[in-house]
Protein backbone atom coordinates (compact mmCIF):
# COMPACT_ATOMS: atom_id res chain seq x y z
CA UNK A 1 -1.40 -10.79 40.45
CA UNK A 2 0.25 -11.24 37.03
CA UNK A 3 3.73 -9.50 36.23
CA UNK A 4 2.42 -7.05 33.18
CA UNK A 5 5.10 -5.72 30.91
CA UNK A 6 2.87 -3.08 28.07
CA UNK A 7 4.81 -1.54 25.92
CA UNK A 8 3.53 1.60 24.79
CA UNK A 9 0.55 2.13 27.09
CA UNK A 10 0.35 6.08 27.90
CA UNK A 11 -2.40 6.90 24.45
CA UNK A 12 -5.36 4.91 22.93
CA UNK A 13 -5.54 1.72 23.51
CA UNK A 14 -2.29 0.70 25.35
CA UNK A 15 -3.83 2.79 27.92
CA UNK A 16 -7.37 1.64 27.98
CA UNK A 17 -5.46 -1.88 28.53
CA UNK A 18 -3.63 0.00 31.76
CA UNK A 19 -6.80 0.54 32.89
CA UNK A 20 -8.34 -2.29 32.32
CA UNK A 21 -5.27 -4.17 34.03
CA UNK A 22 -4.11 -2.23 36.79
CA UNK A 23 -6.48 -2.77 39.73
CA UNK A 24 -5.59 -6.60 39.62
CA UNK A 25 -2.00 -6.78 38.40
CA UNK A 26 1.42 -5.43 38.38
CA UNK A 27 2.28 -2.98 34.96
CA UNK A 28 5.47 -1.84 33.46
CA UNK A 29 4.86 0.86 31.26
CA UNK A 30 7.17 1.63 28.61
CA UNK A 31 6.46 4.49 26.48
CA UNK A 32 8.04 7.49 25.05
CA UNK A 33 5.31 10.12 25.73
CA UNK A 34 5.43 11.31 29.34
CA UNK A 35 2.28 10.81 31.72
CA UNK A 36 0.52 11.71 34.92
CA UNK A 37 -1.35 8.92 35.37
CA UNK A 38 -0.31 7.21 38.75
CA UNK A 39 -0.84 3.77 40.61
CA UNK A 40 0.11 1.67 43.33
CA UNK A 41 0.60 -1.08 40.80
CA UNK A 42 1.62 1.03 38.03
CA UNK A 43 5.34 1.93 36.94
CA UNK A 44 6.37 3.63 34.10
CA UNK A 45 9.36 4.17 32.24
CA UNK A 46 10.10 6.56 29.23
CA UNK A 47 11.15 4.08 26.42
CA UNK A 48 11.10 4.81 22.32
CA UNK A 49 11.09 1.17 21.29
CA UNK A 50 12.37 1.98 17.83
CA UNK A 51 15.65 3.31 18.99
CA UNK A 52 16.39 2.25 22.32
CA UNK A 53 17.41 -1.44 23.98
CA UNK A 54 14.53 -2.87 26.09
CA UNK A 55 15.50 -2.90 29.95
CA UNK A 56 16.33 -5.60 31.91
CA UNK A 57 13.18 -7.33 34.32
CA UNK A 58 13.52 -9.67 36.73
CA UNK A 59 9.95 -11.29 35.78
CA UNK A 60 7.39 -11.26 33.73
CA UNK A 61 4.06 -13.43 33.25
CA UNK A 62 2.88 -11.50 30.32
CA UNK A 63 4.05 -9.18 27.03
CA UNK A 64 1.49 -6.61 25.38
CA UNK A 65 2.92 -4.74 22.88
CA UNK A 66 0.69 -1.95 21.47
CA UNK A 67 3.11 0.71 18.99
CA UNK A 68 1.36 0.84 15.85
CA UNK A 69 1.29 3.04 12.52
CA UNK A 70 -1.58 4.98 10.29
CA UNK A 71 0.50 5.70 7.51
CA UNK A 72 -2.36 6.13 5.02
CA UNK A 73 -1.07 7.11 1.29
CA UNK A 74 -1.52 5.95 -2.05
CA UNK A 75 1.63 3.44 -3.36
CA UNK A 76 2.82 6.36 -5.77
CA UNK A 77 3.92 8.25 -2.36
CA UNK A 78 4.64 5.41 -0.34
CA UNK A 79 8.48 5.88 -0.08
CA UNK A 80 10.59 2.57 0.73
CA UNK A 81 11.49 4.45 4.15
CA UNK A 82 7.78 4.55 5.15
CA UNK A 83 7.61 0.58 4.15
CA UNK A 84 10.80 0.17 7.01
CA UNK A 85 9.84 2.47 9.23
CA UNK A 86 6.27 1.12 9.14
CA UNK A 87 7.94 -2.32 9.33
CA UNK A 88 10.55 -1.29 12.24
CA UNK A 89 7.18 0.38 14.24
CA UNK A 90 5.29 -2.98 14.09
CA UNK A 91 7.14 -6.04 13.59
CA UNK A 92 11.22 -5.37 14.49
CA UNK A 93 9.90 -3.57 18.02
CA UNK A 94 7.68 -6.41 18.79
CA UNK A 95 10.25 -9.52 17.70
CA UNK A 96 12.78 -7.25 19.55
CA UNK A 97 10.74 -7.13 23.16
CA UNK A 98 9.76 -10.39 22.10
CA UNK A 99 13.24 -11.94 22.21
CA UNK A 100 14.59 -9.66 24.99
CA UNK A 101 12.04 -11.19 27.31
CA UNK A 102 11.56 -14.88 26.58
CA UNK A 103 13.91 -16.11 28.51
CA UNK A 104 11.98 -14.95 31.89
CA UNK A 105 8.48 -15.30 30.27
CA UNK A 106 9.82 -19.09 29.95
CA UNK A 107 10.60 -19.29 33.70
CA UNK A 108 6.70 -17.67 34.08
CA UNK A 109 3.74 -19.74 34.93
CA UNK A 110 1.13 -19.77 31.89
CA UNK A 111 3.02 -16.61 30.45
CA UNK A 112 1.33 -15.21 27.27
CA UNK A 113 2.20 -12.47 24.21
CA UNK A 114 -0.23 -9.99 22.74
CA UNK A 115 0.02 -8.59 19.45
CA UNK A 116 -1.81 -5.94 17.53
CA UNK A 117 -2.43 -6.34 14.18
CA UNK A 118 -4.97 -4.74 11.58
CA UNK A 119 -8.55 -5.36 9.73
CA UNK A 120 -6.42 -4.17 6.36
CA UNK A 121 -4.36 -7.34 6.57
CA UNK A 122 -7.72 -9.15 5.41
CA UNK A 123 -9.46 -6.60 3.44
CA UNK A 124 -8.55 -5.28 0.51
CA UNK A 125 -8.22 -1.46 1.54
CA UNK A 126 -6.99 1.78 -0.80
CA UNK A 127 -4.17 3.53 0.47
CA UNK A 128 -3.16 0.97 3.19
CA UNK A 129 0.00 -0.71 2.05
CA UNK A 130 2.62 0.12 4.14
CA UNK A 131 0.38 -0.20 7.20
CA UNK A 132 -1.08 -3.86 5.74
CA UNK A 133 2.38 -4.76 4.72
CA UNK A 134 3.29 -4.45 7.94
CA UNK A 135 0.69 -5.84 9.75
CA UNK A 136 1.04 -8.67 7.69
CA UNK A 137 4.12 -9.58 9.49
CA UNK A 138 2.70 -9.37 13.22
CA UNK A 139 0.20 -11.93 11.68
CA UNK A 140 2.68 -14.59 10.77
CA UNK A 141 4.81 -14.10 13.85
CA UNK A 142 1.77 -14.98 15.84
CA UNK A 143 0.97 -17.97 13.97
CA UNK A 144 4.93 -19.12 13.45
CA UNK A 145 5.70 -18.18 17.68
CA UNK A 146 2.26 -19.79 18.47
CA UNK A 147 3.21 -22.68 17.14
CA UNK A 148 7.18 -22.68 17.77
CA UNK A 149 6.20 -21.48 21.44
CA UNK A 150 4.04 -24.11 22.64
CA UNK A 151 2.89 -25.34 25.07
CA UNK A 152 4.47 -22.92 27.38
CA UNK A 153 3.78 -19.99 25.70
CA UNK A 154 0.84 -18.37 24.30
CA UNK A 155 0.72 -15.40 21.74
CA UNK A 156 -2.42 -14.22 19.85
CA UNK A 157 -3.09 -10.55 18.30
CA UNK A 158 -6.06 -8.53 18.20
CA UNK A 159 -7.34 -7.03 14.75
CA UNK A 160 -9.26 -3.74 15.53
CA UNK A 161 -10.70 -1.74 12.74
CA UNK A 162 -10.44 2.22 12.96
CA UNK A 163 -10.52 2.88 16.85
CA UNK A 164 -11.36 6.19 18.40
CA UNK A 165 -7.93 6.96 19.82
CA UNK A 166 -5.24 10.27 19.20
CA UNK A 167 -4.11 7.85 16.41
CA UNK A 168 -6.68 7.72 14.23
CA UNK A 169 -8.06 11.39 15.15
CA UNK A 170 -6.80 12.74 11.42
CA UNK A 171 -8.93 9.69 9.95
CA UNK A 172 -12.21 10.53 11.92
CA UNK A 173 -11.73 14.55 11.26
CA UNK A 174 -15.05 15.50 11.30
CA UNK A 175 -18.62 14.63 11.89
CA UNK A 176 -19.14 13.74 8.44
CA UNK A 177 -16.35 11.56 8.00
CA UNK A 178 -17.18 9.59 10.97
CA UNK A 179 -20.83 9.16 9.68
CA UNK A 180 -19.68 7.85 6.72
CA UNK A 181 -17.08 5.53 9.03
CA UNK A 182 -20.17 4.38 11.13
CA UNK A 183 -22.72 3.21 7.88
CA UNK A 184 -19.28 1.49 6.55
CA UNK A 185 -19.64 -1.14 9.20
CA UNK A 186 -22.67 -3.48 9.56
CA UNK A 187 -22.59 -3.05 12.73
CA UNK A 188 -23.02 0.40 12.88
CA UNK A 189 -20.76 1.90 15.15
CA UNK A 190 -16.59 2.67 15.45
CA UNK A 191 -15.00 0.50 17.65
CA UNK A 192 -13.52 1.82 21.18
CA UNK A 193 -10.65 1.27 22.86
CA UNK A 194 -12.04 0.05 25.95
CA UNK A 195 -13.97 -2.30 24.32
CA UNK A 196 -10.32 -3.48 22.76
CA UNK A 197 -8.41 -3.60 25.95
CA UNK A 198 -11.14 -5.89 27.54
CA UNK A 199 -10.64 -8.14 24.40
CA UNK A 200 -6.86 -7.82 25.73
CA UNK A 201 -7.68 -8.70 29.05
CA UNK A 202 -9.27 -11.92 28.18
CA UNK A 203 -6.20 -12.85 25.88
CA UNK A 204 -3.65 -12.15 28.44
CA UNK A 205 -5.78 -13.99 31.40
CA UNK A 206 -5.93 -17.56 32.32
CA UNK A 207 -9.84 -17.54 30.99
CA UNK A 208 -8.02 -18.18 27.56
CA UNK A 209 -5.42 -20.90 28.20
CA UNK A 210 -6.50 -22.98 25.49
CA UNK A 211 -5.97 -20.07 22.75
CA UNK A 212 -3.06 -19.52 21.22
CA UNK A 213 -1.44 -18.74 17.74
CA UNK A 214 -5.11 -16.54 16.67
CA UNK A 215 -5.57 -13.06 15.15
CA UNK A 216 -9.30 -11.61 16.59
CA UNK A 217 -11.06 -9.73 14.06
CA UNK A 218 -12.68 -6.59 16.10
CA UNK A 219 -14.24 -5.15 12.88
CA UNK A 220 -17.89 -4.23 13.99
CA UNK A 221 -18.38 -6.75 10.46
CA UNK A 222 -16.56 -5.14 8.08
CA UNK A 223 -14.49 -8.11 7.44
CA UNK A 224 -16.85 -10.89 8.53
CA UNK A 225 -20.15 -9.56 6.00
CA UNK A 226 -21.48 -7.90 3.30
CA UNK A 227 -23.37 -4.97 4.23
């Protein structure tokens, strides 16, 4: 039973991933919406991880960290406060938990790091600065702390395009727009969070020990073809 620490796991998919984890393992939860959800193996903790210090642990095996941003607006009203607090959201709470915790995660055996990071970091997409900018930035900390890391630690980040979650609910408004969302993608369909937090299972598991320092594209093909 692995030591779970998910940061952020009471909406979308942090907590699909609860889900998906919880039978077999041991989660922290720290979030700052309030839930009802309940577990033997499931402990939560009301946490805002942009203004508060993370809490102390006495172990850990593994470190998912799931606050994210849809700050979609075109550069002429992208103020340089959405750029940091876009970039505070996404990279400063995640190099913040990050640090907090590597100390025990180094004392862990075959202890592992999951980011989240975005399809608009490799397509070209209107309106999606801020959010790319700072997306950007979870991508090279993955690839710099993969490599920095090894071979004791692992840290990889999954890619999703638009996910039905309460995130992305003003995005996919209406039937329409989600028709429109669906043809967009070769593959025809809008990606789901439980489909994401089994990708995050596999990451955090021993399944992938050999995989480290990677960003998964979960783009139903928008990045990977032409449609």
């Amino acid at each position: 039973m692995k030591r779970i620490l998910v940061v952020g796991g009471t909406k979308g998919i942090g907590k699909a991933i609860v889900d998906e984890l919880v039978e077999n393992n041991s989660i922290t939860c720290l979030s700052r919406n309030s839930t009802d959800f309940t577990h033997p193996n499931y402990t939560h903790v009301e946490f805002d991880a942009t203004k508060e210090e993370y809490p102390d642990l006495e172990n850990l095996d593994t470190l998912i960290y799931c606050p994210g941003s849809i700050n979609l607006k075109p550069i002429s009203t992208l103020s340089t406060d959405d750029f940091r607090n876009d970039f505070e959201i996404n990279v400063i709470g995640a190099v913040k938990a990050i640090k907090k915790y590597l100390p025990i995660l180094k004392k862990a055996n075959h202890p592992s790091v999951l980011l989240f990071s975005t399809v608009a970091t490799k397509l070209g997409m209107p309106y999606h600065a801020s959010v790319s900018v700072a997306k950007s930035g979870v991508d090279g900390l993955v690839k710099t702390l993969g490599a920095e890391l090894a071979p004791k630690i692992r840290i990889n980040a999954i890619a999703p395009t638009i996910t039905k979650t309460d995130l992305a609910s003003k995005i996919l408004r209406n039937e329409k727009v989600i028709e429109n969302m669906i043809e967009r993608h070769p593959l025809k369909k809008i990606l789901s969070s439980t489909e994401v937090a089994k990708m995050a299972s596999f990451l955090v598991s021993d399944d992938s020990s050999s995989i480290s320092g990677q960003i998964f594209n979960m783009d139903a093909g928008i990045v990977s073809f032409k449609s």
